[in-house]
C-alpha atoms as a PDB file:
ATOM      1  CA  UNK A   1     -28.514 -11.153 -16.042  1.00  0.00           C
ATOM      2  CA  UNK A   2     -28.276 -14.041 -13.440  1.00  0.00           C
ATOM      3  CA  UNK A   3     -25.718 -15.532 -16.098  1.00  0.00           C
ATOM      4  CA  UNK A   4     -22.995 -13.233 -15.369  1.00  0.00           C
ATOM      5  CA  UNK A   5     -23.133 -13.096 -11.371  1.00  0.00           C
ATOM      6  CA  UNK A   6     -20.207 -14.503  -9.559  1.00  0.00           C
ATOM      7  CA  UNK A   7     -21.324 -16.164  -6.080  1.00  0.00           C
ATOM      8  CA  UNK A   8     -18.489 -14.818  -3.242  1.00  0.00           C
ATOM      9  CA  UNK A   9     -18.488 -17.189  -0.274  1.00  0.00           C
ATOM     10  CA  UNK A  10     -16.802 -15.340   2.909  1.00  0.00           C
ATOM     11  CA  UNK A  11     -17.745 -12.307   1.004  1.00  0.00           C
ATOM     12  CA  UNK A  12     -17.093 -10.590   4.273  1.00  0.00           C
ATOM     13  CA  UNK A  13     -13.875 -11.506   4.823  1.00  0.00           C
ATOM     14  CA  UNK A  14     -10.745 -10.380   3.910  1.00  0.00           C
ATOM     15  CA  UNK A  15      -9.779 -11.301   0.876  1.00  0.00           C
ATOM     16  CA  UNK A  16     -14.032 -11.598  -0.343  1.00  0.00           C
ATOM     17  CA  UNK A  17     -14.279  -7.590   0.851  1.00  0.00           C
ATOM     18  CA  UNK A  18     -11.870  -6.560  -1.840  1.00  0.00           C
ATOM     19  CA  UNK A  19     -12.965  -8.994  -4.186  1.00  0.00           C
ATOM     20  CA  UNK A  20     -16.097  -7.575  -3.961  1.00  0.00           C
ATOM     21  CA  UNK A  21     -14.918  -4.385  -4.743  1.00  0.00           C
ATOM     22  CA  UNK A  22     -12.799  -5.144  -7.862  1.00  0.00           C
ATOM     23  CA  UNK A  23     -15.456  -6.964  -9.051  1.00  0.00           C
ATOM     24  CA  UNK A  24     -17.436  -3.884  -9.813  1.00  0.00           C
ATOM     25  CA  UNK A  25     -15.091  -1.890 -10.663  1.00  0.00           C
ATOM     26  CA  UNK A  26     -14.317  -4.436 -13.522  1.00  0.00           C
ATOM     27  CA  UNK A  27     -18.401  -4.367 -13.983  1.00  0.00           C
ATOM     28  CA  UNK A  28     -18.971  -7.720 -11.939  1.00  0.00           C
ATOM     29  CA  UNK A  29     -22.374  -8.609 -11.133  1.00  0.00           C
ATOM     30  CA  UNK A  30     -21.671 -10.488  -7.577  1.00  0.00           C
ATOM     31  CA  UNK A  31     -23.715 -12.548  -4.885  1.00  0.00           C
ATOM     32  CA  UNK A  32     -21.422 -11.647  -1.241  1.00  0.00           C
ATOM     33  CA  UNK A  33     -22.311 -14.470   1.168  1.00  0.00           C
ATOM     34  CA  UNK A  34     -21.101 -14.882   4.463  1.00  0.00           C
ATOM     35  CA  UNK A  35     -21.778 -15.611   7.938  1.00  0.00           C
ATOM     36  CA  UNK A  36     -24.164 -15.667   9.990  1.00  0.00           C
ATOM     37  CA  UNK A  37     -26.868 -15.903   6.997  1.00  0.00           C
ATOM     38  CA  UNK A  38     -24.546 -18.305   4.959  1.00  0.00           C
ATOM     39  CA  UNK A  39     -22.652 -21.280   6.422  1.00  0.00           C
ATOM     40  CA  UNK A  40     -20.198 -23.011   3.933  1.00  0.00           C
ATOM     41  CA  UNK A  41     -21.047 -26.280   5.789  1.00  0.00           C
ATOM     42  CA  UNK A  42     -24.578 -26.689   5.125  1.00  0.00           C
ATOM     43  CA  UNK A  43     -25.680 -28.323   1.601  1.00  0.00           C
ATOM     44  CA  UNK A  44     -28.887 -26.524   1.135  1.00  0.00           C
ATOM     45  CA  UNK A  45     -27.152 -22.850   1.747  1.00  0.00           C
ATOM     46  CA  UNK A  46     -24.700 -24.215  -0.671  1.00  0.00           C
ATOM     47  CA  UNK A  47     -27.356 -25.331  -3.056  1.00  0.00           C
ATOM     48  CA  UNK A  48     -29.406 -21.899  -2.966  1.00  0.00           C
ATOM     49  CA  UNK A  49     -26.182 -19.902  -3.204  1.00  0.00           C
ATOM     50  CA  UNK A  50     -25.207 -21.600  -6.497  1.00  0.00           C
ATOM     51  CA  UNK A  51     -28.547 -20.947  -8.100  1.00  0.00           C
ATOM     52  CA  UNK A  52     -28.243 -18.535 -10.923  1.00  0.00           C
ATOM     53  CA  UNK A  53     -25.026 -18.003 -11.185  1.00  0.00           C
ATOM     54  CA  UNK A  54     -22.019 -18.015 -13.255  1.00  0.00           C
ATOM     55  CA  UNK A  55     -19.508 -18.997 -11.119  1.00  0.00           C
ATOM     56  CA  UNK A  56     -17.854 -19.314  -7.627  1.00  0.00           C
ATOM     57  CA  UNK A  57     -15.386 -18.340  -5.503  1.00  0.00           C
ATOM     58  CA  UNK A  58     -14.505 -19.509  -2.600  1.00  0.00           C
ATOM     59  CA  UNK A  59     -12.722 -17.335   0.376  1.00  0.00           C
ATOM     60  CA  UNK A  60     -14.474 -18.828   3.214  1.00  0.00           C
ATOM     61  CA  UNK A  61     -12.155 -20.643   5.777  1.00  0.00           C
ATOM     62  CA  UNK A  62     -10.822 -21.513   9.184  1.00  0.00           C
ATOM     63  CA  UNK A  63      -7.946 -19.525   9.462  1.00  0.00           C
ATOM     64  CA  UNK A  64      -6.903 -19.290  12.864  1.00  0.00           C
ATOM     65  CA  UNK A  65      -3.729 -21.261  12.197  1.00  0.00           C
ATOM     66  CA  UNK A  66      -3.350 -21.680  16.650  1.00  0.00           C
ATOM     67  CA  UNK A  67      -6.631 -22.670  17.311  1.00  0.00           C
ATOM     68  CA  UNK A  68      -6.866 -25.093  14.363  1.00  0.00           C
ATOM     69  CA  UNK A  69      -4.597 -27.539  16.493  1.00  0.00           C
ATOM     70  CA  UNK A  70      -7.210 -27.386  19.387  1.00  0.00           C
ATOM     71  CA  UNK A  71      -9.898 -27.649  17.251  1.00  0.00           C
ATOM     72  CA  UNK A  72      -8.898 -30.176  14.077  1.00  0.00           C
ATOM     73  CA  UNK A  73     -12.636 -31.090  13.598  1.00  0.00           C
ATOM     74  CA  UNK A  74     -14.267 -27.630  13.558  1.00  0.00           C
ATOM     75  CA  UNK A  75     -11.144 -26.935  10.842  1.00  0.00           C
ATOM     76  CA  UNK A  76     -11.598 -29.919   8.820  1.00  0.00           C
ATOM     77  CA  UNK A  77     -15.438 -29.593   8.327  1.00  0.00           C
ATOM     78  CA  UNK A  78     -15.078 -26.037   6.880  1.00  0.00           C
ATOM     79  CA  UNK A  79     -11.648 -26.082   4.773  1.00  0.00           C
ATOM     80  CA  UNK A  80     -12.133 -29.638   4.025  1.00  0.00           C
ATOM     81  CA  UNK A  81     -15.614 -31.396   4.183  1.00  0.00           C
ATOM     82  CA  UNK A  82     -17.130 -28.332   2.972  1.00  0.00           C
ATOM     83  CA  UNK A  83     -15.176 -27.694  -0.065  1.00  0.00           C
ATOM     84  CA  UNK A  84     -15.757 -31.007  -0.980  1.00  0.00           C
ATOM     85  CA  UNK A  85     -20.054 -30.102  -0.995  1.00  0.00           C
ATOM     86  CA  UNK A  86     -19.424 -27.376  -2.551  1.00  0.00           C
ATOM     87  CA  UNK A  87     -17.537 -29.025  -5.861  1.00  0.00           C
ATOM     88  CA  UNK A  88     -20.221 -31.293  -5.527  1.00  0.00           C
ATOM     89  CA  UNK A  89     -23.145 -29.058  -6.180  1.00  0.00           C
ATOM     90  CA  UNK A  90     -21.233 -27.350  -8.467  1.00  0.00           C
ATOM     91  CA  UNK A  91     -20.706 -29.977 -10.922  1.00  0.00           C
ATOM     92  CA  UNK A  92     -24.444 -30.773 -10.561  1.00  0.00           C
ATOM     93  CA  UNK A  93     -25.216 -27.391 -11.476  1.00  0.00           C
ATOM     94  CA  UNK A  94     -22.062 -27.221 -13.763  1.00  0.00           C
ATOM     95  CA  UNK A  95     -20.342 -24.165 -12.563  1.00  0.00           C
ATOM     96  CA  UNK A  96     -16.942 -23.288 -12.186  1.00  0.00           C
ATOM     97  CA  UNK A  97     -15.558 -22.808  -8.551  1.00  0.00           C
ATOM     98  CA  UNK A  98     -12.276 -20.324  -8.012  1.00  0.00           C
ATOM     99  CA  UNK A  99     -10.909 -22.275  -4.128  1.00  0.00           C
ATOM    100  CA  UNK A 100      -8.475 -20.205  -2.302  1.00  0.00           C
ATOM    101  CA  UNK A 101      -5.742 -22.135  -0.964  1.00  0.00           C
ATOM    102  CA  UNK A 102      -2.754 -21.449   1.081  1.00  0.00           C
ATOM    103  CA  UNK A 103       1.276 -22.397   1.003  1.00  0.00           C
ATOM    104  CA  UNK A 104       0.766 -24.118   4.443  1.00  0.00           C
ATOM    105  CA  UNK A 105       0.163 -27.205   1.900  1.00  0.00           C
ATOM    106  CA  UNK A 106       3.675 -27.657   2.492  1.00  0.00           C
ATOM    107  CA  UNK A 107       6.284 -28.178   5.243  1.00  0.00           C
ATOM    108  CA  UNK A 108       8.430 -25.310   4.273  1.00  0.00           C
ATOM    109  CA  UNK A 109      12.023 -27.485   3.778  1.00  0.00           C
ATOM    110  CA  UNK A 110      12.363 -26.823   0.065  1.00  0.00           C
ATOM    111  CA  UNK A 111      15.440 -24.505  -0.765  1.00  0.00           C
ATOM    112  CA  UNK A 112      13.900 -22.891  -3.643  1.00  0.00           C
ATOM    113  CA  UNK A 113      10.484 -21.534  -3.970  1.00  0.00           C
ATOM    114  CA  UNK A 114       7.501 -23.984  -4.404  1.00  0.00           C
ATOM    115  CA  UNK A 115       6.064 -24.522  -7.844  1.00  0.00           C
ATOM    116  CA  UNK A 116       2.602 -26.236  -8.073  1.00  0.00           C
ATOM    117  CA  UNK A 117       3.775 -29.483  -9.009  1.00  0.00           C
ATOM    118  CA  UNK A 118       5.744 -29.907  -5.697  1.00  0.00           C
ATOM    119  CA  UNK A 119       4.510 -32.276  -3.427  1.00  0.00           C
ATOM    120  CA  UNK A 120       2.699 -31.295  -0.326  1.00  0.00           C
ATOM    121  CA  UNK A 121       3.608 -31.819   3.250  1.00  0.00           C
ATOM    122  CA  UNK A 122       1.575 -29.821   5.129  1.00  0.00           C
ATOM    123  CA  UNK A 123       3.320 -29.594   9.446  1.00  0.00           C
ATOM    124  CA  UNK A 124      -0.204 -28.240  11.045  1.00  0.00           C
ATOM    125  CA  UNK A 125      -4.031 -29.259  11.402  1.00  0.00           C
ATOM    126  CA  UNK A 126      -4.728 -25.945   8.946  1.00  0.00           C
ATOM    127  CA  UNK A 127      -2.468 -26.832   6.247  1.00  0.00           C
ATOM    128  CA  UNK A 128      -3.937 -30.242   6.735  1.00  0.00           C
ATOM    129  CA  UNK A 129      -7.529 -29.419   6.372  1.00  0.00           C
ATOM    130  CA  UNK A 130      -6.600 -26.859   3.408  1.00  0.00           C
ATOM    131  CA  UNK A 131      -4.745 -30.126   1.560  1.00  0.00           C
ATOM    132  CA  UNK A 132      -8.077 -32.385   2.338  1.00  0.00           C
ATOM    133  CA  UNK A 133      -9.877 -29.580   0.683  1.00  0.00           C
ATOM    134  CA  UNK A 134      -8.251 -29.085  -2.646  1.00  0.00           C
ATOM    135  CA  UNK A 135      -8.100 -32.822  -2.589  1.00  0.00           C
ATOM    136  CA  UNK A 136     -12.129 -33.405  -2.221  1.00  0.00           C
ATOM    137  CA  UNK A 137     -12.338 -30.553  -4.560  1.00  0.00           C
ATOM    138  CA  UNK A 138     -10.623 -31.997  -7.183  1.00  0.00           C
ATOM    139  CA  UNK A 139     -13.011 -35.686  -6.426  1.00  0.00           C
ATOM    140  CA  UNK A 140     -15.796 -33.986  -6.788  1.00  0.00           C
ATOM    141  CA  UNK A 141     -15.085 -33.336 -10.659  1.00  0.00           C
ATOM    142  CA  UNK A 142     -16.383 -30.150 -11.236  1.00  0.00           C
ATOM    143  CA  UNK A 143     -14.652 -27.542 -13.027  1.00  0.00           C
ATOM    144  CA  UNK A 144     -12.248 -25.821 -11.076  1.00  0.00           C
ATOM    145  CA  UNK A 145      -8.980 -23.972 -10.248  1.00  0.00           C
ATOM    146  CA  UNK A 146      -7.257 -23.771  -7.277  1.00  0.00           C
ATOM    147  CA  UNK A 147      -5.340 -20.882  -6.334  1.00  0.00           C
ATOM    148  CA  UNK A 148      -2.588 -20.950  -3.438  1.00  0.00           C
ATOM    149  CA  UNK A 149      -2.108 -17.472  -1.657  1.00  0.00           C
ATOM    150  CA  UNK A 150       0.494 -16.502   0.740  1.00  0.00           C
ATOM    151  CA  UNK A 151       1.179 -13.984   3.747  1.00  0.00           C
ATOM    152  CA  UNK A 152      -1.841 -11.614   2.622  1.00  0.00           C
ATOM    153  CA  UNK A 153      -3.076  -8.898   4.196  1.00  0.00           C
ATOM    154  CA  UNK A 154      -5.829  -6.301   3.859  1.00  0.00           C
ATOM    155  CA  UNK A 155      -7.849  -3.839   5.809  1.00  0.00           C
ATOM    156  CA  UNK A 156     -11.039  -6.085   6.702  1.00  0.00           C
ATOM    157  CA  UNK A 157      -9.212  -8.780   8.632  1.00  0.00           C
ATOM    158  CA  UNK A 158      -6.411  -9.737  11.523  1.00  0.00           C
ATOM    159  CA  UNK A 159      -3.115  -9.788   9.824  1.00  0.00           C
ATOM    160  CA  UNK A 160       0.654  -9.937  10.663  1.00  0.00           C
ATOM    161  CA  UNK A 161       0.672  -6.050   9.362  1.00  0.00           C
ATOM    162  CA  UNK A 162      -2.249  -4.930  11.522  1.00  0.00           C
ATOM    163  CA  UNK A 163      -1.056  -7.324  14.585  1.00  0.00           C
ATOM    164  CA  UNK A 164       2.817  -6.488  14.592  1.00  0.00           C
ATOM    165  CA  UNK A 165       1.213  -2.242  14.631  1.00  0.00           C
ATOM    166  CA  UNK A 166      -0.851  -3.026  17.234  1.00  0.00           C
ATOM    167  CA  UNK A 167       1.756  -4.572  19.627  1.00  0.00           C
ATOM    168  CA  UNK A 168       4.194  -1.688  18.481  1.00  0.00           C
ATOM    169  CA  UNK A 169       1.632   0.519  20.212  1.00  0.00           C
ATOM    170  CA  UNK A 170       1.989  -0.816  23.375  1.00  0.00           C
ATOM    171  CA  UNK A 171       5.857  -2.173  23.838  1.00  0.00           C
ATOM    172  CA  UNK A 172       8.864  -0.731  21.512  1.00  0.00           C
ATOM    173  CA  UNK A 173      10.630  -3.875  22.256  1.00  0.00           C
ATOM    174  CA  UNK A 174       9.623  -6.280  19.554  1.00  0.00           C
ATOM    175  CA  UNK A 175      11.243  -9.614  18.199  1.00  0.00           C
ATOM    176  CA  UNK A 176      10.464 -11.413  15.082  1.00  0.00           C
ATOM    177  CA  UNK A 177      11.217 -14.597  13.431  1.00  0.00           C
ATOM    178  CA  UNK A 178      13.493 -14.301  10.888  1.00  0.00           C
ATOM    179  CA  UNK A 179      14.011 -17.402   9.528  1.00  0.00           C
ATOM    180  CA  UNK A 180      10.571 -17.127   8.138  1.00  0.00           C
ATOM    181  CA  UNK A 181      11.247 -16.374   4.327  1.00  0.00           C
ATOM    182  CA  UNK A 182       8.129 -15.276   1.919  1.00  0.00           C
ATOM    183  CA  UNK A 183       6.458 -12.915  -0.157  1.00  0.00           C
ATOM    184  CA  UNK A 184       3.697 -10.506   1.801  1.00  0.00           C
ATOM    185  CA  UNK A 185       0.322 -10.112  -0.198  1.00  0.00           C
ATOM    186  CA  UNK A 186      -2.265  -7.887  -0.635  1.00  0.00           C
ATOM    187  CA  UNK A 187      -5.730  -8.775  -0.748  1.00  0.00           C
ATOM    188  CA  UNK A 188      -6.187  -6.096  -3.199  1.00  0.00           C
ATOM    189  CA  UNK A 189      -3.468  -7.538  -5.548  1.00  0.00           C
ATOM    190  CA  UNK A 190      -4.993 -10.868  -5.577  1.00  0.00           C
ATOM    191  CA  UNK A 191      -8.698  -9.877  -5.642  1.00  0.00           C
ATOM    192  CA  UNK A 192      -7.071  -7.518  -9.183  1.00  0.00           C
ATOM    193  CA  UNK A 193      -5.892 -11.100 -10.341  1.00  0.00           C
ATOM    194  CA  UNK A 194      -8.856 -13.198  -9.966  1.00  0.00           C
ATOM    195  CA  UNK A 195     -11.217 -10.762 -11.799  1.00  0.00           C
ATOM    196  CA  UNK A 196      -8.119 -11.342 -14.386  1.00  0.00           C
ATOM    197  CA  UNK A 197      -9.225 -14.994 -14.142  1.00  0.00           C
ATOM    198  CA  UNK A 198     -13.019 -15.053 -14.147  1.00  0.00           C
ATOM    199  CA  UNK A 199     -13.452 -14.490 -17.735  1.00  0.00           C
ATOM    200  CA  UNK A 200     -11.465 -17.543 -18.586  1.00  0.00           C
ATOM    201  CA  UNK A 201     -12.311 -19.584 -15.866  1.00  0.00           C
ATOM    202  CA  UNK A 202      -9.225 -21.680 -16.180  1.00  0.00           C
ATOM    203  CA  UNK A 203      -8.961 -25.704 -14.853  1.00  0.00           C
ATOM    204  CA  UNK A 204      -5.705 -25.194 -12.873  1.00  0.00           C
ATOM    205  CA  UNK A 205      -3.514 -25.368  -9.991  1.00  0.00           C
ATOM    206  CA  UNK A 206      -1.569 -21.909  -9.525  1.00  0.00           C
ATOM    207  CA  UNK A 207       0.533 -20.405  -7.076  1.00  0.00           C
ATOM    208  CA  UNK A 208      -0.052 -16.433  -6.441  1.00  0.00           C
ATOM    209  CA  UNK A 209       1.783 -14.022  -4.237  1.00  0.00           C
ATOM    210  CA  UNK A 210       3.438 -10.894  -4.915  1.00  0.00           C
ATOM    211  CA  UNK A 211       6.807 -10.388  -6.606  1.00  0.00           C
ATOM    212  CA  UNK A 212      10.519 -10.972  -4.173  1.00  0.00           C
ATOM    213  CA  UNK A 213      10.833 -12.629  -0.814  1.00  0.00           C
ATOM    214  CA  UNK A 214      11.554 -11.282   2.732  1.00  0.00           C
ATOM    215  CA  UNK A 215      11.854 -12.350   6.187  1.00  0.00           C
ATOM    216  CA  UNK A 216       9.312 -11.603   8.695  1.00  0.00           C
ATOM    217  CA  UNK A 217      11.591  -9.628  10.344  1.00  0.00           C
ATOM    218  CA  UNK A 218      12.382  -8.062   7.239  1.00  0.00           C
ATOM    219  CA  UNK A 219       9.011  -7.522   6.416  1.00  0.00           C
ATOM    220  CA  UNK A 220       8.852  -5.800   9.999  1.00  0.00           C
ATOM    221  CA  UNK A 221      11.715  -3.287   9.808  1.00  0.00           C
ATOM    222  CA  UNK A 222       9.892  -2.206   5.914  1.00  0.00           C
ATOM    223  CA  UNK A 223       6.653  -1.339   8.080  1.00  0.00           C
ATOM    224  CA  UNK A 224       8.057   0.413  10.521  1.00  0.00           C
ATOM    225  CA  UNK A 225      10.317   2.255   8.596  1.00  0.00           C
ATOM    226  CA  UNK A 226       7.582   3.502   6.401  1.00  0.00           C
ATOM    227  CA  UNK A 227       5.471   4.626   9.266  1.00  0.00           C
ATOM    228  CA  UNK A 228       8.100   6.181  11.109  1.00  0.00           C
ATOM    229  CA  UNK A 229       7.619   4.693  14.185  1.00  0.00           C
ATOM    230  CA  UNK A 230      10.613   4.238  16.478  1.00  0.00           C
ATOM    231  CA  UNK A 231      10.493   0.166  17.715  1.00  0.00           C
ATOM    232  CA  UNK A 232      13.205  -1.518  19.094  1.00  0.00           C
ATOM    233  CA  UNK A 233      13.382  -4.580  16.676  1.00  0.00           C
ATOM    234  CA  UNK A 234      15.777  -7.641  17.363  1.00  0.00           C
ATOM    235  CA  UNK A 235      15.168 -11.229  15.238  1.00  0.00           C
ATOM    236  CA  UNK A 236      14.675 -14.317  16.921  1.00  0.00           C
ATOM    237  CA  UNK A 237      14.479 -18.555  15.483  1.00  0.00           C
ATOM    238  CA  UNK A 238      10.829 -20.024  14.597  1.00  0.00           C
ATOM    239  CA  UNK A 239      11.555 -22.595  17.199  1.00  0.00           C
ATOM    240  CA  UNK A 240      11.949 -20.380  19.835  1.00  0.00           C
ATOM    241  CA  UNK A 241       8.858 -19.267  19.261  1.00  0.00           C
ATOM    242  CA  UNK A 242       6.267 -20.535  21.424  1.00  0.00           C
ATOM    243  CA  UNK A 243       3.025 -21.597  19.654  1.00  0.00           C
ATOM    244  CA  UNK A 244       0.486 -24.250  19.041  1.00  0.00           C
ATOM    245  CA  UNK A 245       1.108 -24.849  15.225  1.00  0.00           C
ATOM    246  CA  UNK A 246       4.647 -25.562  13.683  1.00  0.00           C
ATOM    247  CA  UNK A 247       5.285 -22.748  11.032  1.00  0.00           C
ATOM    248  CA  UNK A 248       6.935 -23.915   7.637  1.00  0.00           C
ATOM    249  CA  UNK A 249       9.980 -21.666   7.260  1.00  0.00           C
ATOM    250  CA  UNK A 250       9.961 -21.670   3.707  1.00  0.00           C
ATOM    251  CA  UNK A 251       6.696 -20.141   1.831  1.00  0.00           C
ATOM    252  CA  UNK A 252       8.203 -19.275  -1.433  1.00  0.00           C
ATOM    253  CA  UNK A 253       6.339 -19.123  -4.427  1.00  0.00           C
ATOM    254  CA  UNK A 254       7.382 -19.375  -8.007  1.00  0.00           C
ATOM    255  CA  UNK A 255       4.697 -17.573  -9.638  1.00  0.00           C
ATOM    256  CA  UNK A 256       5.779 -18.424 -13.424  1.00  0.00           C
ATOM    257  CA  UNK A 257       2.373 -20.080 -14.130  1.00  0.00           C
ATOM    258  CA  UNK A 258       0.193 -17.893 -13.146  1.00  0.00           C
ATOM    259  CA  UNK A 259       2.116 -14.786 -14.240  1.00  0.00           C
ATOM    260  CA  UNK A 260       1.577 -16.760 -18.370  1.00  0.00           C
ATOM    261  CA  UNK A 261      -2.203 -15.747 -17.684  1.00  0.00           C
ATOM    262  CA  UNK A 262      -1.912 -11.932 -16.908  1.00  0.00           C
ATOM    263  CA  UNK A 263      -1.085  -9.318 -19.199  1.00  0.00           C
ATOM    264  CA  UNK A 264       0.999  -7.130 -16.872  1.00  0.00           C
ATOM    265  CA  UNK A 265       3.992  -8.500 -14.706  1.00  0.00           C
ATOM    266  CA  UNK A 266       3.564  -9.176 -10.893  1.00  0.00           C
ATOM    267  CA  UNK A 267       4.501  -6.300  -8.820  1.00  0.00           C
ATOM    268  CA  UNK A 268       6.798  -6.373  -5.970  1.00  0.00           C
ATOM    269  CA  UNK A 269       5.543  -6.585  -2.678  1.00  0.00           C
ATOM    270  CA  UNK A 270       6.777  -3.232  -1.409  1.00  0.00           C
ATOM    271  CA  UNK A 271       4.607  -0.950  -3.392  1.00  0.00           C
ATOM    272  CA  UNK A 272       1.395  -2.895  -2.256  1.00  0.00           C
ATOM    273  CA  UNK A 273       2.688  -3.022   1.141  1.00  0.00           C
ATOM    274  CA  UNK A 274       3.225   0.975   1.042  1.00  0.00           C
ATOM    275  CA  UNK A 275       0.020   1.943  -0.365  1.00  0.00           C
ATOM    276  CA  UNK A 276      -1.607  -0.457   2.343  1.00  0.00           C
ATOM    277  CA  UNK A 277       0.389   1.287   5.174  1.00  0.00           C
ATOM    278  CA  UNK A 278      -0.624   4.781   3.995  1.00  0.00           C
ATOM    279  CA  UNK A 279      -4.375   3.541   3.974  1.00  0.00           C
ATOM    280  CA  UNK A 280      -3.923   2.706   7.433  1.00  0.00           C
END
């Protein structure tokens, strides 16, 4: 029944890919739309993908954090402008939109993890545009929940996991921040949560990300220890890093909201991370 399909916009992506895939394992009837035959941007693609359907969820973004700061216009008419179409054809049609959102809302100087009612502060054009985008969201008035993801990965996408593997293959000399302090995430862990959510369609802010916190460096030495590969790792500061966008250092999540809506505790990142490395 057209009742019971959930619309997935940047179905192709990342995060949409596995969503896709829980989705029917948990019997999910779902619409995948993506580029090039769906553009987030445009209202009429917007207003035919929201026909007949139950509700939304939104993965599509610009997420090349670099390039955002070259290109602040191109980032702010897809993670901002558009989200704020899409809440309003959604109210029109009065559906409920699921808007993936990212901890790059905030500037990374708190000394404990975030919770959702923290205010944001966001250091680059992508956390920028994401902020502009829950906020026009929220204007719009539709029914909604926003959900706030950090340091996923997954095997349809660029990621630090796949990235840091790939330059391991060509140098054994590799340094990484590690002043850089959250939790790593698998796509497959949060796509598990949101089918979690889509029955209850909740009208909420929540933070997501998997259980414990590590270092990027940290995070580096688990992957290469689990692999076995022999890399020459050394840690080095954020700011002597060179690249376009500032990086906050702290992307901590307290997760106690969310975790009150699921009926099994959030795992630790290191068993996601392992099962990911052995898919690999």
């Amino acid at each position: 029944m057209a009742s019971n399909v959930v619309a997935i916009l940047g179905g192709r992506g990342m995060l949409g890919s596995d969503l896709a895939l829980a989705c029917q394992k948990h019997g999910l009837v779902t619409k995948v739309l993506d580029l090039p035959e769906f553009d987030i941007t445009s209202n009429q693609h917007l207003t035919d993908a929201l026909k007949d359907v139950k509700a939304v969820v939104n993965c599509a973004a610009y997420t090349d954090v670099d390039k955002a700061e070259s290109q602040p216009d191109l980032a702010y008419k897809i993670n901002a402008e558009a989200i704020g179409k899409l809440g309003r054809v959604a109210k029109n049609i009065g559906i409920w939109v699921l808007h993936i959102s990212t901890d790059f809302v905030f500037d990374g100087k708190s000394d404990r993890p975030y919770v959702e009612t923290d205010s944001p502060n966001p250091i680059n054009t992508y956390g920028a545009s994401k902020l502009a985008g829950e906020q026009l969201l929220v204007e719009s008035s539709c029914r909604h929940c926003i959900m706030r993801l950090e340091w996923t990965y997954g095997l349809h996408g660029n990621n630090f996991v796949t990235k840091l593997i790939s330059r391991a293959k060509t140098t054994k000399w590799l340094k990484v921040v590690d002043d850089q302090i959250g939790s790593p995430t698998a796509t497959t862990e949060v796509a598990k949560v949101i089918c979690k959510l889509l029955p209850e369609e909740p009208q909420d802010l929540l933070h997501f990300a998997s259980a414990g916190y590590v270092s990027r460096l940290g995070m580096a030495k688990f992957i290469f220890d689990k692999l076995g590969m022999s890399v020459d790792l050394s840690g080095c500061k954020t700011k002597d890093y060179v690249a376009a966008a500032v990086r906050p250092l702290n992307s901590c999540f307290d997760c106690t909201k969310i975790s009150a809506l699921l009926d099994e505790p959030i795992e630790p990142w290191q068993g996601p991370l392992e099962r990911f490395l052995r898919q690999l």
